[in-house]
N, C-alpha and C. Protein backbone atom coordinates (compact mmCIF):
# COMPACT_ATOMS: atom_id res chain seq x y z
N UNK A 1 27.00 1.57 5.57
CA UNK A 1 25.56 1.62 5.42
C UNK A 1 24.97 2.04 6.75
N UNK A 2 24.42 2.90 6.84
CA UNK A 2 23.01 3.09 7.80
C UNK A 2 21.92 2.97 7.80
N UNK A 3 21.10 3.15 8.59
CA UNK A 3 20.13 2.80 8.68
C UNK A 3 18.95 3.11 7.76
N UNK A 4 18.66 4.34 7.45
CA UNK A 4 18.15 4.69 6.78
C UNK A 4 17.83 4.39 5.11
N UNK A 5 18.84 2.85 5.10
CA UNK A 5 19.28 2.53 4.38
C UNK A 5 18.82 0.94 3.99
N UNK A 6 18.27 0.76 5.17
CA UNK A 6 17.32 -0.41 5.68
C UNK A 6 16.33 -0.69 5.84
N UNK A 7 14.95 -1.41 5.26
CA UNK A 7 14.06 -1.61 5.26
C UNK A 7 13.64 -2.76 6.28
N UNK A 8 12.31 -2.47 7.07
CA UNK A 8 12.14 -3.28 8.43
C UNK A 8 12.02 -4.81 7.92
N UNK A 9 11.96 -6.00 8.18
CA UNK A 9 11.70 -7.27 7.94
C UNK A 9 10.89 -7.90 9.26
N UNK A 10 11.47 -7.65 10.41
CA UNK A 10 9.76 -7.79 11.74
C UNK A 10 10.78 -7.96 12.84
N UNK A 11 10.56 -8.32 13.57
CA UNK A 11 10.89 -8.02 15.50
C UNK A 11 11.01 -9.31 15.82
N UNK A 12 12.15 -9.75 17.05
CA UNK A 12 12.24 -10.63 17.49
C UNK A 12 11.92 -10.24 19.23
N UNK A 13 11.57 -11.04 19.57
CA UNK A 13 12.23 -11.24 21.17
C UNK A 13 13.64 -11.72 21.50
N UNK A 14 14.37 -10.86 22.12
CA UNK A 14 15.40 -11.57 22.21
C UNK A 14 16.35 -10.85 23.78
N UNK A 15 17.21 -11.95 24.34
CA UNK A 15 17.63 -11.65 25.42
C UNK A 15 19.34 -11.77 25.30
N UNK A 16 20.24 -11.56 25.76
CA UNK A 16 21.44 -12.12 25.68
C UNK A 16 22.01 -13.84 25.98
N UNK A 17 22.09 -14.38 24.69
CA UNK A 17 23.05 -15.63 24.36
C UNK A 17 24.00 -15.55 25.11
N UNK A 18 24.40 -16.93 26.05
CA UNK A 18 25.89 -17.50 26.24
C UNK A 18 26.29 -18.23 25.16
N UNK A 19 27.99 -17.84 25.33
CA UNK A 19 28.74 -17.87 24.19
C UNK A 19 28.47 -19.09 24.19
N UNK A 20 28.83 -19.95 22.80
CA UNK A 20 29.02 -21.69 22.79
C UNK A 20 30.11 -21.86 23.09
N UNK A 21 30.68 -23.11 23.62
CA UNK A 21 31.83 -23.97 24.01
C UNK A 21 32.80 -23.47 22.70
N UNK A 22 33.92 -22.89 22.90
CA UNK A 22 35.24 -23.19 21.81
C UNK A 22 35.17 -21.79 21.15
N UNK A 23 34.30 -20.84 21.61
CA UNK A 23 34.23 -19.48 21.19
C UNK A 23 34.90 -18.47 21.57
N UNK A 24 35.22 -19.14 22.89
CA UNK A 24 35.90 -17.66 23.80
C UNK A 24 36.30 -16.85 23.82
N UNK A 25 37.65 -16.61 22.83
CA UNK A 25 38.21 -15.64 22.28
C UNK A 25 37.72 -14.42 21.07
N UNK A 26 36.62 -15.14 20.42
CA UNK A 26 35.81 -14.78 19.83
C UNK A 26 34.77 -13.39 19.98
N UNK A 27 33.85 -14.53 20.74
CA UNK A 27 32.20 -13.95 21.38
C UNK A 27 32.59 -13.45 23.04
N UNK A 28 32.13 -12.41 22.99
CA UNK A 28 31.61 -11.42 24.47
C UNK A 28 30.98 -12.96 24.78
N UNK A 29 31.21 -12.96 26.44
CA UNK A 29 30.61 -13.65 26.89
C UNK A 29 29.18 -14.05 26.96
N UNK A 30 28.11 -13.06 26.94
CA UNK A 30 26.45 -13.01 26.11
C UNK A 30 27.31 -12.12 25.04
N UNK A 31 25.77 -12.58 24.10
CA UNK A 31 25.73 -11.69 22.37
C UNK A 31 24.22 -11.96 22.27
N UNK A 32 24.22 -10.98 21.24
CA UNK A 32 22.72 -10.64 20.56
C UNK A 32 22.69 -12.17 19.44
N UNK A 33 21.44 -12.13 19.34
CA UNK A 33 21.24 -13.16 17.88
C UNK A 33 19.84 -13.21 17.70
N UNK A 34 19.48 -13.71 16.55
CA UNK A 34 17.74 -13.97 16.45
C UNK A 34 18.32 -15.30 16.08
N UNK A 35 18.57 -16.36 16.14
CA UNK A 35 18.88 -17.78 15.54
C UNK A 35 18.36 -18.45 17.36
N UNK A 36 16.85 -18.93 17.14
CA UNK A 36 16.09 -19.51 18.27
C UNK A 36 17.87 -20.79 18.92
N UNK A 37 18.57 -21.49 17.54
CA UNK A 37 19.31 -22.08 17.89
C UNK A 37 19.93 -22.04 19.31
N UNK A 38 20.42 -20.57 19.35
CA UNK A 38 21.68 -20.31 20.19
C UNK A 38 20.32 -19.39 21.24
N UNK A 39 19.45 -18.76 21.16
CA UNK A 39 18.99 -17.86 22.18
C UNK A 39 17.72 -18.75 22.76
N UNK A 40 17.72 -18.36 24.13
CA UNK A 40 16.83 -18.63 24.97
C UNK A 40 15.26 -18.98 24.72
N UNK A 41 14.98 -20.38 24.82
CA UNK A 41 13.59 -20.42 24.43
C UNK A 41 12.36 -19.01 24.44
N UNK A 42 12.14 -18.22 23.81
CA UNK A 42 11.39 -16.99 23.50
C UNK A 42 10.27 -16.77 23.07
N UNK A 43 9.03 -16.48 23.65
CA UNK A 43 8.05 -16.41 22.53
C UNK A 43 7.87 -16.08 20.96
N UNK A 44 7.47 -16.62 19.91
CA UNK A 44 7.69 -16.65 18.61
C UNK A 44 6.25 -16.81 17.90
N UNK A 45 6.23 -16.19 17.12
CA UNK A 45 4.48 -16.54 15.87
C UNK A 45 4.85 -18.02 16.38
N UNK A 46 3.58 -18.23 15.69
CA UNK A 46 3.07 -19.61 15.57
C UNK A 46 4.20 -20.33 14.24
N UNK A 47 4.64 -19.86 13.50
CA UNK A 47 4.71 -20.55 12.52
C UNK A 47 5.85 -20.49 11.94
N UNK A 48 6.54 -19.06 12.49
CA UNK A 48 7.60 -18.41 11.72
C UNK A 48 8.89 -17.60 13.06
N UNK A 49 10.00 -17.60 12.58
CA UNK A 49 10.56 -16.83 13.32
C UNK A 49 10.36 -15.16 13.97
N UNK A 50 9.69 -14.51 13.01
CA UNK A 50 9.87 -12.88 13.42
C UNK A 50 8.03 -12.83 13.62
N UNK A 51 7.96 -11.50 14.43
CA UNK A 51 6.82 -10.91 14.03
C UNK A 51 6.56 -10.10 13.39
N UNK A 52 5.18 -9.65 12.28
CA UNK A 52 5.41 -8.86 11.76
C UNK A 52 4.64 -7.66 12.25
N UNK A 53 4.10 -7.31 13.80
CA UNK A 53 3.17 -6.64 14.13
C UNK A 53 3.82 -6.41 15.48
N UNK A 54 4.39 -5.21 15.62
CA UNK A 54 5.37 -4.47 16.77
C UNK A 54 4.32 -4.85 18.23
N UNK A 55 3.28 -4.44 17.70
CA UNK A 55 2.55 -4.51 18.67
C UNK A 55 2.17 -5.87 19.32
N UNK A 56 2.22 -7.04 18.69
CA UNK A 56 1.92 -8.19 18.77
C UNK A 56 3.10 -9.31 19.69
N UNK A 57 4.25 -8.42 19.25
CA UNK A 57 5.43 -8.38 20.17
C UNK A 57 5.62 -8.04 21.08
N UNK A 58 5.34 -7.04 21.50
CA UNK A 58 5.54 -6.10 22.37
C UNK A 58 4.41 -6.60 23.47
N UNK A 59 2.85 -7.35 22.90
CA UNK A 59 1.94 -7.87 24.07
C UNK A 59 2.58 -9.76 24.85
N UNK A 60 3.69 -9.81 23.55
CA UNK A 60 4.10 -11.95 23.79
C UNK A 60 5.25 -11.19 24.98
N UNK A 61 5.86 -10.48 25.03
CA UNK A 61 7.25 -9.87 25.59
C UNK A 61 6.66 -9.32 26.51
N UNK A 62 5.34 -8.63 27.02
CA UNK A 62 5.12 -8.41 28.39
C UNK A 62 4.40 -9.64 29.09
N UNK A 63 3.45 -10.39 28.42
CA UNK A 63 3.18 -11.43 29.35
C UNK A 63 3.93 -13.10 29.18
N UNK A 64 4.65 -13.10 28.20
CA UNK A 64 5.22 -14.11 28.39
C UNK A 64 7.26 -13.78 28.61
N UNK A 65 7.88 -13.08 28.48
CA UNK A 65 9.00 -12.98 28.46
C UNK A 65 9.53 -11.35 28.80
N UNK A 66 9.25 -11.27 29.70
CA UNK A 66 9.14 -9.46 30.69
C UNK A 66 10.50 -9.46 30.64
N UNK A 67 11.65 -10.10 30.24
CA UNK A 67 13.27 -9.63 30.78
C UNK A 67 13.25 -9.93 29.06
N UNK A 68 12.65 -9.85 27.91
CA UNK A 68 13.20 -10.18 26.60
C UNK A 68 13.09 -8.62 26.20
N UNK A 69 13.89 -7.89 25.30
CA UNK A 69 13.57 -6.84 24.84
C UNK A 69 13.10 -7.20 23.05
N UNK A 70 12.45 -6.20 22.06
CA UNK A 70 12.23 -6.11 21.18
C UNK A 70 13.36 -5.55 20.26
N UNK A 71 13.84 -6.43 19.44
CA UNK A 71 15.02 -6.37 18.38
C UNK A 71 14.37 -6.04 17.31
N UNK A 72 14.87 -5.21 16.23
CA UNK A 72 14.11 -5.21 14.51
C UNK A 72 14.95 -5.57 14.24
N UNK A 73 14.56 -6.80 13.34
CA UNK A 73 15.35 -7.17 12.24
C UNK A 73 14.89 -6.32 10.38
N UNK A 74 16.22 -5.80 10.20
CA UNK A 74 16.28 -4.82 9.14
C UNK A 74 16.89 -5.70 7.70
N UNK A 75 16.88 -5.42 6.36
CA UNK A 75 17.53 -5.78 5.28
C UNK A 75 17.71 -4.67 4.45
N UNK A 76 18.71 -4.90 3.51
CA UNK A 76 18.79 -4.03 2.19
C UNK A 76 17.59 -4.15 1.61
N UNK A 77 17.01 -3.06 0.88
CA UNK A 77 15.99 -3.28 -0.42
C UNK A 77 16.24 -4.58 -0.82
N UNK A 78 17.65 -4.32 -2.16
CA UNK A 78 17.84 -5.50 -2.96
C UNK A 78 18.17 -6.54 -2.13
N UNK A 79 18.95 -7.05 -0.82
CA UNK A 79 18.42 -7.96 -0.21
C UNK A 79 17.60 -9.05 0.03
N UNK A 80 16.13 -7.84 0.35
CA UNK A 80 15.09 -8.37 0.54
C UNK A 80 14.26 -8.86 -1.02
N UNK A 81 14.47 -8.29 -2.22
CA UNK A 81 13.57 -8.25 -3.27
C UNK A 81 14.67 -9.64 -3.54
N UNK A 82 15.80 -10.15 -3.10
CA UNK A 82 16.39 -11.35 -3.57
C UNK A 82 16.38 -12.61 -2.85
N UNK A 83 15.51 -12.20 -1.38
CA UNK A 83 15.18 -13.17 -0.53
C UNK A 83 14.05 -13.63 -0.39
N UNK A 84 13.12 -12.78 -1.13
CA UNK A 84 11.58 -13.05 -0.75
C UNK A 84 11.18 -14.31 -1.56
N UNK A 85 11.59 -14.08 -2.91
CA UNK A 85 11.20 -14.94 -3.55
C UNK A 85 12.00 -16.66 -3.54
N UNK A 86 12.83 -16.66 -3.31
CA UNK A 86 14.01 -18.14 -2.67
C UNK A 86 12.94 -18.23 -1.37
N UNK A 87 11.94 -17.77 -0.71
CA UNK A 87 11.20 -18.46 0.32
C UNK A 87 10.01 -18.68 0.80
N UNK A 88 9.31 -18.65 -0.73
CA UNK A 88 8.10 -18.50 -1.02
C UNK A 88 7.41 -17.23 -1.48
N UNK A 89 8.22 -16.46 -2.05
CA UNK A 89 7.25 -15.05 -2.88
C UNK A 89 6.95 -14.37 -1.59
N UNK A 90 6.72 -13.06 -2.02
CA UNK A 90 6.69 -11.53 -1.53
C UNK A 90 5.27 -11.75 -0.43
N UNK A 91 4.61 -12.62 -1.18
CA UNK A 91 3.36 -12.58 -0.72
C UNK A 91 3.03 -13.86 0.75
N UNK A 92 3.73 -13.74 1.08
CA UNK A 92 3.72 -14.62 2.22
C UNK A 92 3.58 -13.97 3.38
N UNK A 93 2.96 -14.47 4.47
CA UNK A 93 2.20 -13.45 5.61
C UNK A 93 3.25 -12.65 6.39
N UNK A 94 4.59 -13.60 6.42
CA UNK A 94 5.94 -12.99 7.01
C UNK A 94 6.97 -12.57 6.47
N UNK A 95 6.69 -11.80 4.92
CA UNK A 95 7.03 -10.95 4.52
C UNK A 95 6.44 -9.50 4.07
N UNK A 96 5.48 -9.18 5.39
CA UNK A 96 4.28 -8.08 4.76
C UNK A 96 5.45 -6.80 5.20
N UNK A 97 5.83 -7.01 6.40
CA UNK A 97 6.63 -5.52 6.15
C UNK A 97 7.93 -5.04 5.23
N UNK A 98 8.16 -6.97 4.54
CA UNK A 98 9.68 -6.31 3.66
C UNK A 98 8.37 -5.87 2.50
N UNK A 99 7.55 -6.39 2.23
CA UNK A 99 7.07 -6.28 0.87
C UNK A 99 6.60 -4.48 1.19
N UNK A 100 6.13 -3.83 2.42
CA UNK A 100 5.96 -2.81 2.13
C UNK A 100 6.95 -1.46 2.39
N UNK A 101 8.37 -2.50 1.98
CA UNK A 101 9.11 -1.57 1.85
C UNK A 101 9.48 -0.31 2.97
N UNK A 102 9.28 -0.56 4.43
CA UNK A 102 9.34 0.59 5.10
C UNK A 102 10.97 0.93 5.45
N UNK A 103 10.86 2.27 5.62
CA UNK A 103 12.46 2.17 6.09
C UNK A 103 12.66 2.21 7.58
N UNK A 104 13.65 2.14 8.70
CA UNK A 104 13.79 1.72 10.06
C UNK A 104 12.93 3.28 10.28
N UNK A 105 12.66 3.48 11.68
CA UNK A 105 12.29 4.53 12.26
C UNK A 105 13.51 5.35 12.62
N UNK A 106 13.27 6.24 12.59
CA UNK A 106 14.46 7.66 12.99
C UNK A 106 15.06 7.34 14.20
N UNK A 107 14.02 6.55 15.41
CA UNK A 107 14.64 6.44 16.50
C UNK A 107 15.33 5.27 16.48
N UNK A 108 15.31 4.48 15.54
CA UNK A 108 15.87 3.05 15.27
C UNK A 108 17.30 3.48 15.42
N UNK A 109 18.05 2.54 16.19
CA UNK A 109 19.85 2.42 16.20
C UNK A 109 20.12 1.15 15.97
N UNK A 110 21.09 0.79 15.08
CA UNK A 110 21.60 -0.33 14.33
C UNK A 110 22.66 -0.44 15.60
N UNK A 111 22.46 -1.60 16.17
CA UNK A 111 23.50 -2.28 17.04
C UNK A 111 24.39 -3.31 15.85
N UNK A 112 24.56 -3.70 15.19
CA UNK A 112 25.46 -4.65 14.09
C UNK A 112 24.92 -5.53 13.15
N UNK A 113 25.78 -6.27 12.87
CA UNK A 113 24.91 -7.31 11.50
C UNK A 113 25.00 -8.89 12.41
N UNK A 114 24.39 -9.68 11.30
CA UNK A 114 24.43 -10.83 11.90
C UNK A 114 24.47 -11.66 10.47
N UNK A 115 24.77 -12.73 10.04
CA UNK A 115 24.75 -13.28 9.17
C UNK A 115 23.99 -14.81 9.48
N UNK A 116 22.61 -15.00 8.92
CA UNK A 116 21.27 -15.78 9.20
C UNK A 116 21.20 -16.41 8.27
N UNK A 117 21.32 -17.83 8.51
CA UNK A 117 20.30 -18.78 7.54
C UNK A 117 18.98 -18.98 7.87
N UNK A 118 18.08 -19.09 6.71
CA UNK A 118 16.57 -19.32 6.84
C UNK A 118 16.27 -20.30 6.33
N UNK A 119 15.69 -21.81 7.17
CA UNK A 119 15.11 -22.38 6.46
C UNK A 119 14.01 -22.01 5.56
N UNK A 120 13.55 -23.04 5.08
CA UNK A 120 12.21 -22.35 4.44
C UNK A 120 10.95 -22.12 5.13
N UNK A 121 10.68 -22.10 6.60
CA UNK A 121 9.69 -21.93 7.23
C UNK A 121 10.06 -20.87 7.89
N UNK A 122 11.18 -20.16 7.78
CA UNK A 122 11.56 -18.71 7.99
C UNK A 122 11.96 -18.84 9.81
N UNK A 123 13.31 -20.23 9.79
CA UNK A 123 13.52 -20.63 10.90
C UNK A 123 15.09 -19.96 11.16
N UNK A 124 15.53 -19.45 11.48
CA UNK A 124 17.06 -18.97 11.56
C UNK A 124 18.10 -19.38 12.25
N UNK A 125 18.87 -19.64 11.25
CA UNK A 125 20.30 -20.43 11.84
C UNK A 125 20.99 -18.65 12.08
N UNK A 126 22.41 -19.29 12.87
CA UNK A 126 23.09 -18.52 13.19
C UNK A 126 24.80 -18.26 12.59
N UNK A 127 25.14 -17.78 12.34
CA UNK A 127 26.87 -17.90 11.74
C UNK A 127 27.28 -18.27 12.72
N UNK A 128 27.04 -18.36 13.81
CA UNK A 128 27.70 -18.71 15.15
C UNK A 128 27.32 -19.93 15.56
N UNK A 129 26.34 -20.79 15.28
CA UNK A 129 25.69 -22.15 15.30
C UNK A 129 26.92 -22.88 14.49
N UNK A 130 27.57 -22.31 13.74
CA UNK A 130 28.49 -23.28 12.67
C UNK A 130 29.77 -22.75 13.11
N UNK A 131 30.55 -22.21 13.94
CA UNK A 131 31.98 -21.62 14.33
C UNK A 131 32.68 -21.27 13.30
N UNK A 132 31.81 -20.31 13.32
CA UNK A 132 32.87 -19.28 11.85
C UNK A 132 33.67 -18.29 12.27
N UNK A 133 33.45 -17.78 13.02
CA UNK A 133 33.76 -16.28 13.47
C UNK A 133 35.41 -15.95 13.60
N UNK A 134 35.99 -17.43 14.50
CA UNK A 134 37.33 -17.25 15.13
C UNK A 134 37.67 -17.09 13.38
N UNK A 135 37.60 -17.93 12.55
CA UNK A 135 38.16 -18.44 11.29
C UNK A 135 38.26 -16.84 10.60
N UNK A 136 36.71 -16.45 10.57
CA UNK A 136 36.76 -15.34 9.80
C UNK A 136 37.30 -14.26 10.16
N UNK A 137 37.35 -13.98 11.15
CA UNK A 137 37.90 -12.71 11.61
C UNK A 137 39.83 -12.71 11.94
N UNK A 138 40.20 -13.99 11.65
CA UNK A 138 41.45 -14.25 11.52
C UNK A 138 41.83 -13.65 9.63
N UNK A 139 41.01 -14.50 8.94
CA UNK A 139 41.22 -14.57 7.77
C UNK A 139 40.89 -12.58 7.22
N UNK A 140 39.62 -12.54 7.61
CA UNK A 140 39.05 -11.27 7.26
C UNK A 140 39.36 -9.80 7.45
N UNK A 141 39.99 -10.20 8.80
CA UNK A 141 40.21 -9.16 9.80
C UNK A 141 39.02 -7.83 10.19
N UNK A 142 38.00 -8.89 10.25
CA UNK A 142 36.67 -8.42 10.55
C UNK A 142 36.49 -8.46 12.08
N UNK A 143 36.08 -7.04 13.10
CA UNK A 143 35.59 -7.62 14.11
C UNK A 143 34.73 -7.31 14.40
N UNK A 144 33.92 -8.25 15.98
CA UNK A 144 32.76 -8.29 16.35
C UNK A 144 32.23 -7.01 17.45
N UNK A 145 31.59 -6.84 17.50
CA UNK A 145 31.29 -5.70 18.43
C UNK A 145 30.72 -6.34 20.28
N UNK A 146 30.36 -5.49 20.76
CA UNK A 146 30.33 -6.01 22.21
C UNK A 146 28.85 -6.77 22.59
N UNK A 147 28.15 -6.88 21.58
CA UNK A 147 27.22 -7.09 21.23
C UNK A 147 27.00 -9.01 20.22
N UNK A 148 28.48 -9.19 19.83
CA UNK A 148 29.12 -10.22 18.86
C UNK A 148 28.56 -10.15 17.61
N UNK A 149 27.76 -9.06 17.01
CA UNK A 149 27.45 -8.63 15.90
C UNK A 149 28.37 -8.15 15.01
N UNK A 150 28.89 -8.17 13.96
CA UNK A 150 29.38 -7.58 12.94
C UNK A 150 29.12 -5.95 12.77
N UNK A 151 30.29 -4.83 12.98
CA UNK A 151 29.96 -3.95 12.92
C UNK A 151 29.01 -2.88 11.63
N UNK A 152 29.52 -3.44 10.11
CA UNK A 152 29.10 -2.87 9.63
C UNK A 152 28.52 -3.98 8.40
N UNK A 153 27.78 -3.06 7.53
CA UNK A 153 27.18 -4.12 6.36
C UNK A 153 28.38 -4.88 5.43
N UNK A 154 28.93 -4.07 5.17
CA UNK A 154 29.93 -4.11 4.16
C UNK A 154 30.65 -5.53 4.73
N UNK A 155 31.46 -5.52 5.99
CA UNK A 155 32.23 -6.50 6.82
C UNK A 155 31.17 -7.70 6.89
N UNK A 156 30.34 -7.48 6.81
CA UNK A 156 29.12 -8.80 6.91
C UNK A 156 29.22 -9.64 5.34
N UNK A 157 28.96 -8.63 4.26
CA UNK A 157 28.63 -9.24 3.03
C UNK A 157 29.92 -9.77 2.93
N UNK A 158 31.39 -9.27 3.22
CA UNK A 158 32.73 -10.20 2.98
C UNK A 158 32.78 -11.43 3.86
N UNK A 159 32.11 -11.20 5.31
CA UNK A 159 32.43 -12.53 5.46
C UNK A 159 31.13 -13.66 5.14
N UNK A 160 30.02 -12.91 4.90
CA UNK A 160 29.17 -14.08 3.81
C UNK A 160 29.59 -14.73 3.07
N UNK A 161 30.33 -13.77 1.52
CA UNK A 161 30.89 -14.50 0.66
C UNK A 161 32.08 -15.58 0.96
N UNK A 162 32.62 -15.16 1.96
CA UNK A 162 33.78 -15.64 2.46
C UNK A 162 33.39 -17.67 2.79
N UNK A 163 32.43 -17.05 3.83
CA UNK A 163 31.37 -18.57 4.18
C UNK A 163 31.08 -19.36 3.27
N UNK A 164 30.33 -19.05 1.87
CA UNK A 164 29.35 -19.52 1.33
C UNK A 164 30.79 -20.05 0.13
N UNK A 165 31.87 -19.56 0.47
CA UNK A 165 33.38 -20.01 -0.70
C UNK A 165 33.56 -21.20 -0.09
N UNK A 166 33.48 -21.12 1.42
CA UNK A 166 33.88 -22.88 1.81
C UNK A 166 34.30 -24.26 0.79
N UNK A 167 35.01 -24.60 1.32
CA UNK A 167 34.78 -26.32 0.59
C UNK A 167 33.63 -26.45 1.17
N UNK A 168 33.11 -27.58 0.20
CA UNK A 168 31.79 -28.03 0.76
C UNK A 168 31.46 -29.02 1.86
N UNK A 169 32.99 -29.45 2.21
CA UNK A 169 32.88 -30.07 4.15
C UNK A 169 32.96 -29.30 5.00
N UNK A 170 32.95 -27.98 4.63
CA UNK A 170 32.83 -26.47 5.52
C UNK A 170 31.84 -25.66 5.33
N UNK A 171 30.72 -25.77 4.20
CA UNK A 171 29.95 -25.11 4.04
C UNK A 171 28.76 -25.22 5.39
N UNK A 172 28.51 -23.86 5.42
CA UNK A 172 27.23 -24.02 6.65
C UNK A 172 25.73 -24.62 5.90
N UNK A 173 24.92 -24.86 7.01
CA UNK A 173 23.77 -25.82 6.27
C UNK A 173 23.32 -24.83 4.82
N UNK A 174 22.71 -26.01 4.13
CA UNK A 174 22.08 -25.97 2.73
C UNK A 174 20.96 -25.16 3.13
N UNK A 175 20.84 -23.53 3.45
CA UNK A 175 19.75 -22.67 3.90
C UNK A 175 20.18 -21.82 2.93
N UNK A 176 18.96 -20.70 3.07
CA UNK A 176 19.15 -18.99 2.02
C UNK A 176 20.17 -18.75 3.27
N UNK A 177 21.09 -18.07 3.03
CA UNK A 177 21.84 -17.15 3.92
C UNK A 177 22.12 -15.78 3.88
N UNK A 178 21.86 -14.89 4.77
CA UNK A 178 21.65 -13.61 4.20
C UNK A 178 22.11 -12.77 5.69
N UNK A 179 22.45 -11.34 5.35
CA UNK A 179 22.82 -10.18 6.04
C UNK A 179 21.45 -9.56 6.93
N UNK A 180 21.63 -9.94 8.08
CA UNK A 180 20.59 -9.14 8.20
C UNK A 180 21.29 -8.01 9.73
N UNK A 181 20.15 -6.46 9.53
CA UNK A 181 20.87 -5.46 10.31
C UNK A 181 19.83 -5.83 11.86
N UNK A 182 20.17 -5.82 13.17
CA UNK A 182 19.77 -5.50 14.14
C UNK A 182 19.35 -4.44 14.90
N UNK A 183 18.84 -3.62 14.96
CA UNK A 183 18.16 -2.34 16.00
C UNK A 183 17.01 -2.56 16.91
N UNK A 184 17.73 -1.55 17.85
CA UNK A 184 16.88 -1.19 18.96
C UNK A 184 16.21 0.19 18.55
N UNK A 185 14.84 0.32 19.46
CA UNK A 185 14.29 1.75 18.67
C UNK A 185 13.43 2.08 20.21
């Protein structure tokens, strides 16, 4: 999958994560993530994880966080038309750019996937908050990029399903969990 293939969902601030304890072999020493969990306290909406106004980002990231760069977080169409509603309907203020359907910008480059739980206040866990990765990429033979993102969509949705098969003393928290793509633009 590429990009073009991806519809925007909103922008994070985000800087490079140190790995967690017991990862090593795993995770690049920093990695990308939008899961507030694992990344550096960051400016954020008031209410919700992403923004949905580039510009609104781009003014929290020069006066409050000048070393954070601007990430898009991207989804599939069907993805998104299967996530909106598991978190309050289409019509919710922080889903205005999945609902209008845009696709990434031309200059947009997909750095990898990430696999995100959302609470329901549109708070994001991380696949890496729960130590999946060594497991999966043993089992999967999926790997991470230099970035600790998942290279492609496809390798993401196997090790989703893969996750969400757990026994249920392995399952990651009781959240929506979903694929989502990363770019810089």
């Amino acid at each position: 999958m590429n990009g073009d293939q991806l519809i925007v969902a909103g922008y994070v601030l985000a800087v490079p994560a140190p790995r967690p304890p017991g990862q090593e072999y795993v995770l690049p020493e920093t990695f990308l993530t939008v899961s507030d969990c694992l990344m550096s306290d960051l400016p954020r909406p008031e209410f919700w994880d992403w923004y949905v106004d580039r510009q609104e980002a781009e003014r929290a990231r020069i006066c409050r966080a000048p070393h954070a760069e601007i990430v898009t977080v991207a989804m599939t169409l069907e993805d998104a038309l299967n996530f909106m509603p598991k978190q309050g309907g289409a019509e919710q203020p922080y889903f205005d750019l999945l609902s209008a359907q845009s696709s990434l910008p031309a200059a947009a480059s997909i750095i990898g996937y990430e696999l995100v739980g959302a609470e329901w206040s549109l708070d994001f866990h991380s696949w890496h908050c729960h130590g999946y990765a060594a497991e999966a990429l043993d089992e999967l033979r999926v790997e991470l990029n230099e970035f600790g993102l998942i290279n492609t969509y496809e390798q993401a949705t196997r090790v989703l399903t893969w996750m969400l098969g757990q026994p249920p003393e392995n399952q990651p928290a009781p959240v929506e969990w979903i694929v989502v793509g990363l770019a810089r633009s």
